[in-house]
C-alpha atoms as a PDB file:
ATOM      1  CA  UNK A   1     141.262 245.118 265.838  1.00  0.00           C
ATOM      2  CA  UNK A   2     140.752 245.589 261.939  1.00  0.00           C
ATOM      3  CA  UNK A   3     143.873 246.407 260.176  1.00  0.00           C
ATOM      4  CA  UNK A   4     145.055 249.161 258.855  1.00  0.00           C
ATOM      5  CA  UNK A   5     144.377 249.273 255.170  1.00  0.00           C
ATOM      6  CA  UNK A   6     148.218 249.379 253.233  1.00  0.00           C
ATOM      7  CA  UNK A   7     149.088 251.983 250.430  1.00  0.00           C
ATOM      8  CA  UNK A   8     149.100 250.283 246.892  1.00  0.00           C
ATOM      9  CA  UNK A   9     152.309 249.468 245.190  1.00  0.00           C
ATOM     10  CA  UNK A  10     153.892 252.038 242.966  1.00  0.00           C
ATOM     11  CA  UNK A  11     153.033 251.196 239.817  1.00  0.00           C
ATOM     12  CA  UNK A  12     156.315 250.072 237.741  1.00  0.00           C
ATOM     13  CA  UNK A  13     158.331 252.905 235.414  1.00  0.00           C
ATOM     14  CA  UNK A  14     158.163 252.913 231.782  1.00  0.00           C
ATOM     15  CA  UNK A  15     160.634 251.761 230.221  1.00  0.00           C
ATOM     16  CA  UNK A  16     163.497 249.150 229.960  1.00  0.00           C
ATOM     17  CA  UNK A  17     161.972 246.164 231.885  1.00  0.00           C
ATOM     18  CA  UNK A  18     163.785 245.220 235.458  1.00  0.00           C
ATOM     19  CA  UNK A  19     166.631 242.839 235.592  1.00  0.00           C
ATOM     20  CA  UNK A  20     165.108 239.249 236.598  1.00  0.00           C
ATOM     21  CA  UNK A  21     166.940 238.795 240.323  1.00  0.00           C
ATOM     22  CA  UNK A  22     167.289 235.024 238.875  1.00  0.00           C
ATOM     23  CA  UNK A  23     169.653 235.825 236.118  1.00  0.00           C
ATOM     24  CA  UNK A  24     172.851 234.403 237.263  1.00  0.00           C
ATOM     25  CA  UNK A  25     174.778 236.905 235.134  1.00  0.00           C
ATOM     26  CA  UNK A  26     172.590 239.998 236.698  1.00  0.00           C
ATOM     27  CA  UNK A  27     173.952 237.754 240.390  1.00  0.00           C
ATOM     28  CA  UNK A  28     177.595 237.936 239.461  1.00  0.00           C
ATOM     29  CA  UNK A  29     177.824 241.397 238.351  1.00  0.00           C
ATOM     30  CA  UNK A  30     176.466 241.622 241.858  1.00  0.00           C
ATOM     31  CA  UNK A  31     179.535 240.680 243.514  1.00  0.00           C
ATOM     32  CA  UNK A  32     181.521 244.504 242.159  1.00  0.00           C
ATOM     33  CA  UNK A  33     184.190 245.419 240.030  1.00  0.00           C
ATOM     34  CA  UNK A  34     185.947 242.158 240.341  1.00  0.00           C
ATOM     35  CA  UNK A  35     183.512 240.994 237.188  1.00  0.00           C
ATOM     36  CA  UNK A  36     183.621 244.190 235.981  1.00  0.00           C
ATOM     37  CA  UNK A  37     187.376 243.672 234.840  1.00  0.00           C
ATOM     38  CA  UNK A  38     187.714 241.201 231.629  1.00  0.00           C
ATOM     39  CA  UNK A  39     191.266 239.603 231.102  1.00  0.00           C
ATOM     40  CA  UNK A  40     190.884 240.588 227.322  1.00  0.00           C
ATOM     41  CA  UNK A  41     193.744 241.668 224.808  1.00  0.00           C
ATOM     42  CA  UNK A  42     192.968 243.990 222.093  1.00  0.00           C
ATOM     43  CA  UNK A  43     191.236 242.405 219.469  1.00  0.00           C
ATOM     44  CA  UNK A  44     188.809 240.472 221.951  1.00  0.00           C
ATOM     45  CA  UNK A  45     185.834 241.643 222.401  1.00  0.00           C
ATOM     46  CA  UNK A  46     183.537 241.995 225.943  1.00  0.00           C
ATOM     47  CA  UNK A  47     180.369 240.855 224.776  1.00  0.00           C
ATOM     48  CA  UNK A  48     182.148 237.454 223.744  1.00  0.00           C
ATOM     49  CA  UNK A  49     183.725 237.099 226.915  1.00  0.00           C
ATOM     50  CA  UNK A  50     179.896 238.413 228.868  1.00  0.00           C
ATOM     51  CA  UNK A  51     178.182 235.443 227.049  1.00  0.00           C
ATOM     52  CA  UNK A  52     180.813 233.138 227.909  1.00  0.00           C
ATOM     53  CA  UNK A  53     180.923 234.113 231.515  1.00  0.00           C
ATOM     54  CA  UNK A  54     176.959 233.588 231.572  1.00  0.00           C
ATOM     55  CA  UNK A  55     177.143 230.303 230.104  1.00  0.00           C
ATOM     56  CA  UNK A  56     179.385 228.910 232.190  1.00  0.00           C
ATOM     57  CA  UNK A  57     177.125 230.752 235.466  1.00  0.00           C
ATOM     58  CA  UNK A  58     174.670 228.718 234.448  1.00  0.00           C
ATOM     59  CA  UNK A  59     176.179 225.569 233.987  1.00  0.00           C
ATOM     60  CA  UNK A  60     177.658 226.332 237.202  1.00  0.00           C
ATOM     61  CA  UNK A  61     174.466 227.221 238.506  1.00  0.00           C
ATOM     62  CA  UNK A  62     176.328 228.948 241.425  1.00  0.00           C
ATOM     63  CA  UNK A  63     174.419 229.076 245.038  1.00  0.00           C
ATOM     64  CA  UNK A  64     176.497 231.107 247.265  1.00  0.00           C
ATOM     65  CA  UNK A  65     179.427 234.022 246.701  1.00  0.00           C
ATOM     66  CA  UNK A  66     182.441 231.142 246.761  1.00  0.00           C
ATOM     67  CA  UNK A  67     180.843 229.526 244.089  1.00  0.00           C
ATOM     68  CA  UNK A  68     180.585 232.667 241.870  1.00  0.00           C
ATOM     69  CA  UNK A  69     184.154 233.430 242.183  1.00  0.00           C
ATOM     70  CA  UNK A  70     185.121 229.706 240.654  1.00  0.00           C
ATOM     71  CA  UNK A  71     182.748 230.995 237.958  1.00  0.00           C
ATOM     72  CA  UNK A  72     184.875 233.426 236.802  1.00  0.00           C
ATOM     73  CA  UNK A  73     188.038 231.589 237.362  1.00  0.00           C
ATOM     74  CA  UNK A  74     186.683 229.020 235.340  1.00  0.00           C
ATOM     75  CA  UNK A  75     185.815 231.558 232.462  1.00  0.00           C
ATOM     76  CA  UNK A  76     189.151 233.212 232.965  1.00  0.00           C
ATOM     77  CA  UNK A  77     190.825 229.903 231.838  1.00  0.00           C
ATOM     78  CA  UNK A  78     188.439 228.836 229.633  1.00  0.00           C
ATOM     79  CA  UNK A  79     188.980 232.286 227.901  1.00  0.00           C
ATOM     80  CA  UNK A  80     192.424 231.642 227.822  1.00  0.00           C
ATOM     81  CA  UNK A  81     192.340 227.936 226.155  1.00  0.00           C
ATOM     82  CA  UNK A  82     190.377 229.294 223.341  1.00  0.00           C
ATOM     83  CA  UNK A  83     193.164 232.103 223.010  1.00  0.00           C
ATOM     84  CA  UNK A  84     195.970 230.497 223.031  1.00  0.00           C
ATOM     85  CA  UNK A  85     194.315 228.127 220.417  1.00  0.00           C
ATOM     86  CA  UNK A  86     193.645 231.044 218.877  1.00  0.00           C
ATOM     87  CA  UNK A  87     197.089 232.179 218.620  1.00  0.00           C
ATOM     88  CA  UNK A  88     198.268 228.943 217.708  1.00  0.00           C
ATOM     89  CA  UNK A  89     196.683 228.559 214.681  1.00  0.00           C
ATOM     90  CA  UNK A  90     197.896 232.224 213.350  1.00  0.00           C
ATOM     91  CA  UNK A  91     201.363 231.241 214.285  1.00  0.00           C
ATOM     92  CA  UNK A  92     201.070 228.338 211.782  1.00  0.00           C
ATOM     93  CA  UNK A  93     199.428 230.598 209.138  1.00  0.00           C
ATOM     94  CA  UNK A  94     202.072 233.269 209.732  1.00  0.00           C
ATOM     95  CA  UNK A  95     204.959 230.432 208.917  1.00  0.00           C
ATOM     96  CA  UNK A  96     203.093 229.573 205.690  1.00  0.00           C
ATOM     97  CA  UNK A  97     204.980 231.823 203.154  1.00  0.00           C
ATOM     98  CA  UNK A  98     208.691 231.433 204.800  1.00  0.00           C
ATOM     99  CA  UNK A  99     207.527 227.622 204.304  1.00  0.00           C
ATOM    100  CA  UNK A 100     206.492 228.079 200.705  1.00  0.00           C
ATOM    101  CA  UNK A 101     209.814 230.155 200.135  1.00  0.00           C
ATOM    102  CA  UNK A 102     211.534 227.051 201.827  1.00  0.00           C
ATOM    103  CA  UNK A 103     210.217 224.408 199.133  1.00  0.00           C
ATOM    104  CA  UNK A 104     210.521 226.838 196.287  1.00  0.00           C
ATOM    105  CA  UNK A 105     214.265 227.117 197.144  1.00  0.00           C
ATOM    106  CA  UNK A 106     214.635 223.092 197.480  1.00  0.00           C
ATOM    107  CA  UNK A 107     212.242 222.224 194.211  1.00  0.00           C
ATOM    108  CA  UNK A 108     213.896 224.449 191.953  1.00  0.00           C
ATOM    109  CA  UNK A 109     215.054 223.001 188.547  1.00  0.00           C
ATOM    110  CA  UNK A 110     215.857 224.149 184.880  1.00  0.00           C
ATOM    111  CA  UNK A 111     212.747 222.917 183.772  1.00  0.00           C
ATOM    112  CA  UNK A 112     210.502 224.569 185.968  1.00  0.00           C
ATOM    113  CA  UNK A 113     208.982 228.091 185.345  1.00  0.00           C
ATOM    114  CA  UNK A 114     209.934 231.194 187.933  1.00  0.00           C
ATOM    115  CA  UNK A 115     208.800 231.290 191.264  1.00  0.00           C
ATOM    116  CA  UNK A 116     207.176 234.164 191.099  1.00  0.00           C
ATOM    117  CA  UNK A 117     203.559 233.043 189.303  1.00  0.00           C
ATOM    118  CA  UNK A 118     203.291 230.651 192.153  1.00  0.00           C
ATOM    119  CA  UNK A 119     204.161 233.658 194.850  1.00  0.00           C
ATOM    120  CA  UNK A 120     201.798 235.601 193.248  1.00  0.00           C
ATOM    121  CA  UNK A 121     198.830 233.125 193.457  1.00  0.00           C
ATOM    122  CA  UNK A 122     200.260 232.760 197.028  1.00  0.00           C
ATOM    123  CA  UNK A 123     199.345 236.273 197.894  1.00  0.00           C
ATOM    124  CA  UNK A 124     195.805 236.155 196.095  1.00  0.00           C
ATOM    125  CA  UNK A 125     194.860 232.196 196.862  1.00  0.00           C
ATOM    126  CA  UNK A 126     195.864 232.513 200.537  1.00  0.00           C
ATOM    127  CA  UNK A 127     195.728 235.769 201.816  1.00  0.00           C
ATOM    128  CA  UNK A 128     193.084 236.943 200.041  1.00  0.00           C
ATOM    129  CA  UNK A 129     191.010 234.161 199.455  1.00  0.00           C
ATOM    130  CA  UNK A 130     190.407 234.712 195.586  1.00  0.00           C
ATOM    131  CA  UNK A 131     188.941 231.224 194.144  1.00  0.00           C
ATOM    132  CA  UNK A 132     190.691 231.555 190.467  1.00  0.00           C
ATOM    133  CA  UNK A 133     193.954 231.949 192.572  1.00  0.00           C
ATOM    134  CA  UNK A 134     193.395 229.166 194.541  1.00  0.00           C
ATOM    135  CA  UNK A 135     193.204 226.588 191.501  1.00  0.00           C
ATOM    136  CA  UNK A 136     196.126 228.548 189.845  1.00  0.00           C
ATOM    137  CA  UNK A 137     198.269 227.873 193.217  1.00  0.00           C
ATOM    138  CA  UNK A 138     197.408 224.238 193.729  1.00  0.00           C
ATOM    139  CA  UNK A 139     198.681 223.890 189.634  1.00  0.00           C
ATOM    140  CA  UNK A 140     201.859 225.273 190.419  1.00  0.00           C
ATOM    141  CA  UNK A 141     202.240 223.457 193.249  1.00  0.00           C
ATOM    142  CA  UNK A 142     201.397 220.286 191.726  1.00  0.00           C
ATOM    143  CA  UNK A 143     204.265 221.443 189.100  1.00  0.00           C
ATOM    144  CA  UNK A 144     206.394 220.962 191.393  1.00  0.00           C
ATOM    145  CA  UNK A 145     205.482 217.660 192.870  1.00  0.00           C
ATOM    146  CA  UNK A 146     203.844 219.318 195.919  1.00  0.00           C
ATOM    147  CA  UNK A 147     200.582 220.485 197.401  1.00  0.00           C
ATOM    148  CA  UNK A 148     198.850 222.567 199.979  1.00  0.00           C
ATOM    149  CA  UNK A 149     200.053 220.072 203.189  1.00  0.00           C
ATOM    150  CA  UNK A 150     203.409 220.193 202.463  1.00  0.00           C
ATOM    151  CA  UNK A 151     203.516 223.880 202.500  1.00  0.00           C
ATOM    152  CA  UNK A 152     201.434 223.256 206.028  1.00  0.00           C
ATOM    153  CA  UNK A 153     203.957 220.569 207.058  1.00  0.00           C
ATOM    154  CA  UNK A 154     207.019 222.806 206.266  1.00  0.00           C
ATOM    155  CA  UNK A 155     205.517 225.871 207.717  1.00  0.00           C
ATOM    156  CA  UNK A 156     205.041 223.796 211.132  1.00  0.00           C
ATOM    157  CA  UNK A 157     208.715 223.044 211.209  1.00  0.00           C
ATOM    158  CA  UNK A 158     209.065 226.645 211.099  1.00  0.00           C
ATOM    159  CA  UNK A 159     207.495 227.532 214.483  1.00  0.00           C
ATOM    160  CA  UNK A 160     207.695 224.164 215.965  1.00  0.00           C
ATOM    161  CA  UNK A 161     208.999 225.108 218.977  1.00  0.00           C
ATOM    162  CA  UNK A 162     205.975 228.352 219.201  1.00  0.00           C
ATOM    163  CA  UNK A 163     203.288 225.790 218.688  1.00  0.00           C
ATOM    164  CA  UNK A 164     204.703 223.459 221.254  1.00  0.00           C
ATOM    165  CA  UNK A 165     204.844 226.267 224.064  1.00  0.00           C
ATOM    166  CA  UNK A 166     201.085 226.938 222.622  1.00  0.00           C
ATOM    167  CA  UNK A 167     200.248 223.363 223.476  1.00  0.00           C
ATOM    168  CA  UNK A 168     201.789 223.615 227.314  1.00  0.00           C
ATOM    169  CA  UNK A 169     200.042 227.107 227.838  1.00  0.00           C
ATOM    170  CA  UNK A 170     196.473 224.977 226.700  1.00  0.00           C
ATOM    171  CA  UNK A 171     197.345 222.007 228.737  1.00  0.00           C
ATOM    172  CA  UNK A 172     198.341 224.045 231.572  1.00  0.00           C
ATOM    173  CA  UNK A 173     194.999 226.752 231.803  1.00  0.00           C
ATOM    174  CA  UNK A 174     192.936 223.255 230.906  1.00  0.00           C
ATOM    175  CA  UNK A 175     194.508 221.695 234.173  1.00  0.00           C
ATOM    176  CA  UNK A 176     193.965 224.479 236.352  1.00  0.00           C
ATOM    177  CA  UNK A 177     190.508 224.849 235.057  1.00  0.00           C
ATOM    178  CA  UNK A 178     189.545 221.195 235.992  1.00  0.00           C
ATOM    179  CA  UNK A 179     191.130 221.643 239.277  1.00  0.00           C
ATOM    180  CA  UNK A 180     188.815 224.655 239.951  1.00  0.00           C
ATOM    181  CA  UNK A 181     185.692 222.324 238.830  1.00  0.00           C
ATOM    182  CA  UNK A 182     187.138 219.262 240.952  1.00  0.00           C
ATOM    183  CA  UNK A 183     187.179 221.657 243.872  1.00  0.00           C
ATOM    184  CA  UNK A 184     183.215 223.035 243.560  1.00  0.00           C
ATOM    185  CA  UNK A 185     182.112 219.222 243.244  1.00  0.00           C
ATOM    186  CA  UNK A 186     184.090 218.313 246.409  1.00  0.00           C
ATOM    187  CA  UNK A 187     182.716 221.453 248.038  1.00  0.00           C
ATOM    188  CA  UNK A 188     179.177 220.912 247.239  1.00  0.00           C
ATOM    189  CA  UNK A 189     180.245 217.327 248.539  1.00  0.00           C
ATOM    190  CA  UNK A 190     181.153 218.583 251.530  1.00  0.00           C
ATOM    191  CA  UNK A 191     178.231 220.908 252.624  1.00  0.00           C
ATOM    192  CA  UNK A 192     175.902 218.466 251.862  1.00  0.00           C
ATOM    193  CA  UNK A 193     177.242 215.502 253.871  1.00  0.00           C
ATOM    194  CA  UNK A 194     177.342 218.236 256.803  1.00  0.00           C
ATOM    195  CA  UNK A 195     173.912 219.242 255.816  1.00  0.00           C
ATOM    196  CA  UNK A 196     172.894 215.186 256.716  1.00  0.00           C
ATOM    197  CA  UNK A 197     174.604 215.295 259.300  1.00  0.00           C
ATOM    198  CA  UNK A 198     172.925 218.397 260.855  1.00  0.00           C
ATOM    199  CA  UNK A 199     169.135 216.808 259.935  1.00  0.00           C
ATOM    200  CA  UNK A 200     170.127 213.537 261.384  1.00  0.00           C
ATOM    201  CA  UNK A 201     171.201 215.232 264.950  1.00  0.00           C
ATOM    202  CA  UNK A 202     167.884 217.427 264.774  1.00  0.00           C
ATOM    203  CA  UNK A 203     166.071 214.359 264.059  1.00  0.00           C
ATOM    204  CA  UNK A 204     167.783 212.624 266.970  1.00  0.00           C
ATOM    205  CA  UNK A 205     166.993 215.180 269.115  1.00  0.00           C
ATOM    206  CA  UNK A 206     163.480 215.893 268.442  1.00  0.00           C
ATOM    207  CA  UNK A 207     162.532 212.054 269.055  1.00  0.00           C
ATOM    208  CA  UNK A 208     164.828 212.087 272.230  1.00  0.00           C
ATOM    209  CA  UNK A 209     162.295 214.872 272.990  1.00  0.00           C
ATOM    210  CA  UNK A 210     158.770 213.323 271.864  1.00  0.00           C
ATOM    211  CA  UNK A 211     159.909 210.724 274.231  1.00  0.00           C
ATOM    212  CA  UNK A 212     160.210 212.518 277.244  1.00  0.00           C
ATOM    213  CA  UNK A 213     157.381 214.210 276.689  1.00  0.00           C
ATOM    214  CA  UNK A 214     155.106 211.166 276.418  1.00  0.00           C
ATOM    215  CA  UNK A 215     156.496 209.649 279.988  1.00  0.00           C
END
């Protein structure tokens, strides 16, 4: 009986090309709103955290809906390292000028000139990144028997204690994100021991099989 002849395929729209059913990011987006919602604080922005979340996809290379879900969790704390690094390191340039004020206060002398040149080319070297400042304040410092460090050294013992609760938060979202990989290797471990063990029962089988058949 010939067969019935079958309608063409619609030809494809104009316009924006289709999403490639292999992109791992087009996959997770799959899954709802639960990768719809980014952990961000203003400031951050979602295409960051989008590229991020499809670099570590396919690292990752996820193959089932368990595996996507450690995806984001692993983004989630990966995202939050990089913040709280973030934050760390404004914390420290936030201390800077109560630091400088610090070492003003404990360098004074009669034979120095006021403070306030070197406060000045504080504001313009640092803050605003001006390059003719930036010599002038590393003079003045110098004047004074000091240099950029020690203002970073005394602006650390300012918010000691900050950057030290900075360093637990990173150690602590770093831990929990190695636990999450730990636990996809052990998985993937896991299914594919089973997986042997499944082929070498089939295998057992089917000879057990061939066997009786040839009697």
């Amino acid at each position: 009986m010939a067969k019935r002849p079958q309608p063409p395929a619609p030809a494809p729209k104009q316009g924006a090309p289709a999403a490639d059913p292999t992109d791992l990011h087009v996959l997770l987006r799959d899954l709802g709103p639960l990768f719809a919602e980014r952990p961000l604080i203003p400031g951050e922005a979602e295409a960051d955290y989008d590229l991020l979340l499809s670099k570590v996809a396919a690292a990752v290379a996820p193959t089932d809906a368990i595996e996507e879900l450690r995806v984001k969790e692993v983004t989630d704390h990966t995202w939050d390292i990089e913040r709280w690094k973030r934050l760390k390191a404004s914390r420290l340039m936030a201390a800077r000028k109560k630091g400088l004020d610090r070492l003003i206060t404990e360098t004074n002398g009669p034979y120095l000139q006021s403070a306030e040149p070197l406060k000045a080319a504080y504001t313009s070297a640092l803050l605003q990144g001006d390059p003719a400042a930036v010599e002038t304040f590393n003079r003045l410092l110098a004047e004074r028997g000091l240099d950029l460090n020690a203002v970073m050294a005394m602006a650390l013992s300012e918010c000691l204690s900050d950057i030290e609760r900075c360093d637990r938060l990173i150690a602590s979202a770093e831990a929990r994100r190695n636990r999450v990989l730990l636990e996809i290797e052990r998985r993937r471990e896991t299914l594919a021991r089973w997986q042997r063990t499944v082929a070498e029962q089939v295998t057992a089988v089917s000879y057990r099989n061939a066997g009786l058949n040839q009697r």
